[in-house]
Protein backbone atom coordinates (compact mmCIF):
# COMPACT_ATOMS: atom_id res chain seq x y z
CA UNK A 1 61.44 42.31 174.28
CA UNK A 2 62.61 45.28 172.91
CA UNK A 3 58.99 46.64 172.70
CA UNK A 4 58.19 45.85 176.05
CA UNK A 5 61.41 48.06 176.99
CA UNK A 6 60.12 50.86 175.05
CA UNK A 7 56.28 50.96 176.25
CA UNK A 8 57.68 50.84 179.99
CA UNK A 9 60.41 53.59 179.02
CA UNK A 10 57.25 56.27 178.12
CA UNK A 11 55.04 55.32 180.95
CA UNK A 12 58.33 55.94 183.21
CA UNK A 13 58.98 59.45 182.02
CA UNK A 14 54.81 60.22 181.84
CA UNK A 15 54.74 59.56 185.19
CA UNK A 16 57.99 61.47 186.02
CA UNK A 17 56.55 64.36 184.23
CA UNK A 18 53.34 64.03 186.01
CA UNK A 19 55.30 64.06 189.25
CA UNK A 20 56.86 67.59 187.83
CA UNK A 21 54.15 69.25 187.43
CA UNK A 22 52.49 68.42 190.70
CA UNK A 23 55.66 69.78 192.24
CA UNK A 24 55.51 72.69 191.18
CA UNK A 25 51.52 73.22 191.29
CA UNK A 26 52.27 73.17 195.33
CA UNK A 27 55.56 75.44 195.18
CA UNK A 28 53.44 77.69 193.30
CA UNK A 29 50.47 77.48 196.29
CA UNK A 30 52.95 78.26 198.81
CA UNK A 31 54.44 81.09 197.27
CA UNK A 32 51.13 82.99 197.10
CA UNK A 33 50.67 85.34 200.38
CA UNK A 34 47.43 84.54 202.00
CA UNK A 35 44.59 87.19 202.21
CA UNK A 36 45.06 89.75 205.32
CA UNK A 37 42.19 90.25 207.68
CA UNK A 38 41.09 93.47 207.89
CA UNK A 39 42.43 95.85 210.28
CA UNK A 40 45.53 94.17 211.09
CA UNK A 41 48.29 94.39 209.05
CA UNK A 42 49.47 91.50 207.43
CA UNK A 43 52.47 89.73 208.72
CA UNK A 44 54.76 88.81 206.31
CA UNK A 45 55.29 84.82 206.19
CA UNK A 46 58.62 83.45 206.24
CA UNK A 47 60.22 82.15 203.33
CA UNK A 48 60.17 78.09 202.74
CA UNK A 49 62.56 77.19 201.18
CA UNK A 50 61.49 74.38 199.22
CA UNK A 51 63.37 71.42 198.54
CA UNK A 52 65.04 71.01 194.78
CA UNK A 53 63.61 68.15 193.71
CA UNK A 54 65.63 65.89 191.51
CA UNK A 55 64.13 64.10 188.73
CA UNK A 56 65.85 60.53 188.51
CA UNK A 57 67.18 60.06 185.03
CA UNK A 58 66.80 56.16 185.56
CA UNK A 59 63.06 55.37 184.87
CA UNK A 60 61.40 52.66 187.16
CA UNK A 61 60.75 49.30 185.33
CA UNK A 62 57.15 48.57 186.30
CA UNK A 63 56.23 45.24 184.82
CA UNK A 64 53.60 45.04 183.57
CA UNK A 65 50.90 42.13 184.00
CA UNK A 66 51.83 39.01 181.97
CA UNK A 67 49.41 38.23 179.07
CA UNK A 68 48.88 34.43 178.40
CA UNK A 69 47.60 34.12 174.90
CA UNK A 70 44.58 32.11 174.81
CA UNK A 71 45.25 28.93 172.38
CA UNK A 72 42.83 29.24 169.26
CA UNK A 73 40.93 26.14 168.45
CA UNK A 74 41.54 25.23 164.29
CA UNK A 75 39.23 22.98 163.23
CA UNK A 76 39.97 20.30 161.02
CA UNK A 77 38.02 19.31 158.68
CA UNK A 78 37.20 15.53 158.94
CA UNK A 79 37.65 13.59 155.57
CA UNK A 80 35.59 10.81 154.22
CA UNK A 81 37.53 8.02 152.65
CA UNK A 82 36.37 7.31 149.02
CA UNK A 83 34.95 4.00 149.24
CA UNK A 84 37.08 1.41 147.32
CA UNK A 85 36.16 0.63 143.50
CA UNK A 86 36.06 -2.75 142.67
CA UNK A 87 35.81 -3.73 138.74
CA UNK A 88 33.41 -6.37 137.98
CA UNK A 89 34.38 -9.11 135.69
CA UNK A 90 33.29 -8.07 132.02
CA UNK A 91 30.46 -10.07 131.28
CA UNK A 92 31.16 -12.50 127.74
CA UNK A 93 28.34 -12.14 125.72
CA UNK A 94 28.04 -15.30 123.11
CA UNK A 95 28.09 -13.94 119.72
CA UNK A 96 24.84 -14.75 117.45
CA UNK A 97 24.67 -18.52 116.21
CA UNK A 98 25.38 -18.51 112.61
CA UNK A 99 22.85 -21.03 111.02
CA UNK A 100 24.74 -22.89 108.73
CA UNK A 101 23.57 -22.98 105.18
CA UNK A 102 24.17 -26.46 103.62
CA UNK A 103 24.77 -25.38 99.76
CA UNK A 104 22.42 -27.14 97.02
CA UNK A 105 23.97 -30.38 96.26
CA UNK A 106 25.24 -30.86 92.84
CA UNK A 107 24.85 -33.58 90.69
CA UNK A 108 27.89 -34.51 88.49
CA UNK A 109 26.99 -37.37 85.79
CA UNK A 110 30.55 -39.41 85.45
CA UNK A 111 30.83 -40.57 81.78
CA UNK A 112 33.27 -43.27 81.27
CA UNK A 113 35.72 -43.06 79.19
CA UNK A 114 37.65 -45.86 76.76
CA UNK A 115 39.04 -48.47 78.63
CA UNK A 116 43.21 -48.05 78.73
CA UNK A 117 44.53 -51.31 77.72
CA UNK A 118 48.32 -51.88 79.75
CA UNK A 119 51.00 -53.50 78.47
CA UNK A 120 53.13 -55.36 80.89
CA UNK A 121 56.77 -54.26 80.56
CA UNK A 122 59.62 -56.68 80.50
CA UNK A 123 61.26 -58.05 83.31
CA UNK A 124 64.23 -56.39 84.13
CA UNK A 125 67.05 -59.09 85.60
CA UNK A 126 69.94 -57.50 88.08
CA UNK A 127 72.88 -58.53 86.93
CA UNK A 128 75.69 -58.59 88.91
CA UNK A 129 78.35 -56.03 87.56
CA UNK A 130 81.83 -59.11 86.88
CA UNK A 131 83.93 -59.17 90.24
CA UNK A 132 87.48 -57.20 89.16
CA UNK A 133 90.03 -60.27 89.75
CA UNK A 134 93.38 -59.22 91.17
CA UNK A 135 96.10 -60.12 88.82
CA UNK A 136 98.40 -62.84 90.10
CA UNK A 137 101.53 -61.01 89.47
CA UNK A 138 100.74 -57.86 90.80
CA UNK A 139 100.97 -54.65 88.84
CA UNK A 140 102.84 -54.50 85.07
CA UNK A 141 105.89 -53.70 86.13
CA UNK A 142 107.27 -50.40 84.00
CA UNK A 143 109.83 -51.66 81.22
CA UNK A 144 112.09 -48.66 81.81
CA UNK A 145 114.70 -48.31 84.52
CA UNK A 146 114.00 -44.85 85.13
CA UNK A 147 110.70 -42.67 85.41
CA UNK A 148 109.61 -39.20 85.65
CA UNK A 149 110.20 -38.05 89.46
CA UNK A 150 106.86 -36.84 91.11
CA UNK A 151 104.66 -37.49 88.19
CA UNK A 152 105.18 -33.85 86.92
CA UNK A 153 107.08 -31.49 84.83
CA UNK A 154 107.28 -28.43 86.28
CA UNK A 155 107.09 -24.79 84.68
CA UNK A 156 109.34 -21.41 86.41
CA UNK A 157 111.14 -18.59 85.30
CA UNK A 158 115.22 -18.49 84.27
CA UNK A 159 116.93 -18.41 87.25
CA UNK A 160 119.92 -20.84 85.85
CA UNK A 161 121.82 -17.68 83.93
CA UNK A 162 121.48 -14.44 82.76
CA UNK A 163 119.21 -14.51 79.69
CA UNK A 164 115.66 -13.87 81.22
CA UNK A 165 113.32 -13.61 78.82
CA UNK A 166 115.23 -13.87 75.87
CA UNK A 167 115.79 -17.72 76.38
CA UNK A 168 113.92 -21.02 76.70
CA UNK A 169 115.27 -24.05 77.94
CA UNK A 170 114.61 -27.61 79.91
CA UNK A 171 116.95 -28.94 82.58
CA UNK A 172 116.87 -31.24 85.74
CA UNK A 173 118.39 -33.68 87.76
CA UNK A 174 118.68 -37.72 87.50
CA UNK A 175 118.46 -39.47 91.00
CA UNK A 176 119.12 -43.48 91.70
CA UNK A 177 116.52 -45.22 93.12
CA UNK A 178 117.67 -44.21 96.84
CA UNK A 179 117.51 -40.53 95.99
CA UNK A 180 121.23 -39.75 95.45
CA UNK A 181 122.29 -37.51 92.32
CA UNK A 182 123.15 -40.26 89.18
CA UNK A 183 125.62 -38.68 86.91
CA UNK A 184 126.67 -39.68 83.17
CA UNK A 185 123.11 -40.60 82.13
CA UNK A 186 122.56 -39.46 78.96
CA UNK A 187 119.41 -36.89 78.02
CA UNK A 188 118.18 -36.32 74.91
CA UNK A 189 115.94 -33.40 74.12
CA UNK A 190 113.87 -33.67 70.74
CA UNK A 191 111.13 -31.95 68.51
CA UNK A 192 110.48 -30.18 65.15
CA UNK A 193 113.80 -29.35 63.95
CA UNK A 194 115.52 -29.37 66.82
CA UNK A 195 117.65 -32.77 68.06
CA UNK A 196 120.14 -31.86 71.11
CA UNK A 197 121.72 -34.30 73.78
CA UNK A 198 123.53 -33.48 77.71
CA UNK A 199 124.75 -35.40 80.36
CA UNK A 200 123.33 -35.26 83.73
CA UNK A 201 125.90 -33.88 86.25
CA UNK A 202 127.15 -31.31 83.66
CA UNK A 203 125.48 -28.38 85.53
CA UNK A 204 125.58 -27.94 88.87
CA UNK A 205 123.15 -24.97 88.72
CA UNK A 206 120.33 -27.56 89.44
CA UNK A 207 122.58 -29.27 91.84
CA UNK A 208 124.51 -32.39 91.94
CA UNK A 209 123.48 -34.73 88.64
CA UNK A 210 121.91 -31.75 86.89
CA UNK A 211 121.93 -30.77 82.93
CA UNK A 212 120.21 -28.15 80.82
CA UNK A 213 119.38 -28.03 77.54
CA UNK A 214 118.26 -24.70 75.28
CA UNK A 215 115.92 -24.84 73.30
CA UNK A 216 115.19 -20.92 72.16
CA UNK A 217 115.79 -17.74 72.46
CA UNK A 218 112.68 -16.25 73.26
CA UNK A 219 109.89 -17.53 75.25
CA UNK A 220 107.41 -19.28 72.69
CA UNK A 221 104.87 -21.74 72.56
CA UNK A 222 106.85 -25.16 71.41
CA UNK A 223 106.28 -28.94 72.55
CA UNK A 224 109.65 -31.20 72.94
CA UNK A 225 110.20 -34.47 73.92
CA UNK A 226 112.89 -36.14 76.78
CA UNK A 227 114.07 -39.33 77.49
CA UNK A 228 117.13 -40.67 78.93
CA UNK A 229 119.96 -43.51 76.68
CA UNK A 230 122.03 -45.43 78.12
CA UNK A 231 125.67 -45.49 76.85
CA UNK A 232 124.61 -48.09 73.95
CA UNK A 233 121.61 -45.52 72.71
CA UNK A 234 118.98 -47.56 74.73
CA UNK A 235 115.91 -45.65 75.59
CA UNK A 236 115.63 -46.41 79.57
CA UNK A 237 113.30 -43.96 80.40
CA UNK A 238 109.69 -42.92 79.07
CA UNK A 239 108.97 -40.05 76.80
CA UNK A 240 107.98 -37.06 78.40
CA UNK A 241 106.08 -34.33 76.48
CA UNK A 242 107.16 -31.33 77.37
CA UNK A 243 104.50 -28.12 75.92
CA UNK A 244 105.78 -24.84 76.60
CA UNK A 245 103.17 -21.80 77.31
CA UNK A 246 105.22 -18.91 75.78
CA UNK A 247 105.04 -17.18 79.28
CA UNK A 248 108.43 -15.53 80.21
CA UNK A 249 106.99 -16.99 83.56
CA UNK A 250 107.08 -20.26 82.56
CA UNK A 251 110.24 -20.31 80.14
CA UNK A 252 112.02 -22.97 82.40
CA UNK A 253 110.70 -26.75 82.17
CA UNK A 254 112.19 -28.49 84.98
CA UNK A 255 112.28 -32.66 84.20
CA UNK A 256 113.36 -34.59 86.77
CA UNK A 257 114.23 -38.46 86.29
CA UNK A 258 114.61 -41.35 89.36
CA UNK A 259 116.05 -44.95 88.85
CA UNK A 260 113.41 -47.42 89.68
CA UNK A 261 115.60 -50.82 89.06
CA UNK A 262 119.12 -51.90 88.36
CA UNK A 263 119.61 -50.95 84.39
């Protein structure tokens, strides 16, 4: 619009300056005196006093005619649709027969040899392993009072004084056959050169019905036997091998002893 505004703005002021100029083309016609005849003498016209003309500072807005663009046709171009490829199936060609070659056939000669002779093995008879027959009076029933408790001798370090290392020893407790400390059996502790004897309940260390016997000095390898007397010198118990390692470990035996019937 702004273009417009300014096209109509010039033809405004060409027209105003047109309008000017033919202004003052007739002032300028009637300020020239007209020609005298001849003989007379020439009358003097009164001055016209012209008009001022004032130019209008506002130029006229003279539309001007409207112009309707005319629409411009495109073409388009028309596209053909590819037409649709469909893959045939792949056509299975059977590979060559092979002709089968049936190889020469060979002739094997079979030469027997000597005849094996077989000799018949004996007869083997199953024999019955004997049925074990369960003795009428039940297990052989131990002829000591007292036995080993738990099967075992067990092997620890000193912990019943203050020798450590530097001592070797056996010791234990004696039980009756309900599992209550016995004490005033007798123990006897044997082996090569050595023959030494306590009573159980003479140290408490091991608890109620304990002993100990020492044996060494210093831990070393050395095998002693125990058993338990009664107050006559009986042997009531079994003889229990006792094999030390020589471990400062292992320098404690611990031999425990449990009443299995009335002495």
């Amino acid at each position: 619009m702004s273009g417009a505004s300014r096209l109509y703005n010039i033809i405004a002021i060409l027209f105003l300056i047109l309008t000017l100029a033919a202004c003052a083309l007739v002032a300028y016609l009637f300020i020239q005196p007209a020609a005298a005849p001849a003989g007379e003498s020439a009358a003097l016209p009164t001055n016209i006093v012209l008009p001022s003309l004032t130019p209008s500072s506002t130029a006229t807005n003279t539309p001007l005619p409207t112009f309707t663009p005319t629409a411009t046709q495109t073409l388009v171009p028309s596209i053909t649709p590819s037409p649709t490829f469909t893959p045939l199936p792949p056509t299975f060609t059977p590979p060559p027969t092979a002709t089968q070659v049936i190889p020469p056939t060979a002739t094997i000669t079979i030469t027997p040899g000597p005849s094996a002779t077989f000799t018949a093995l004996p007869t083997l008879t199953n024999t019955a392993p004997p049925t074990a027959q369960p003795s009428p009076t039940g297990p052989t029933p131990s002829p000591f009072p007292f036995a080993l408790r738990d099967s075992q001798v067990t092997f620890t370090t000193n912990f019943a004084n203050t020798a450590g290392c530097a001592w070797q020893g056996i010791g234990g407790q004696v039980f009756d056959s309900n599992g209550n400390p016995l004490t005033n059996i007798r123990i006897h502790v044997f082996g090569q050169n050595f023959d030494q004897f306590a009573t159980s309940g003479s140290n408490t260390l091991y608890g109620v019905g304990g002993y100990e016997i020492s044996v060494g000095t210093a831990s070393a390898p050395a095998t002693f036997v125990v058993e338990l007397l009664s107050e006559q010198g009986t042997t009531i118990s079994p003889q229990i091998t006792v094999a030390f390692p020589g471990d400062c470990t292992r320098n404690l035996a611990l031999v425990n002893f449990i009443q299995n019937r009335p002495l």
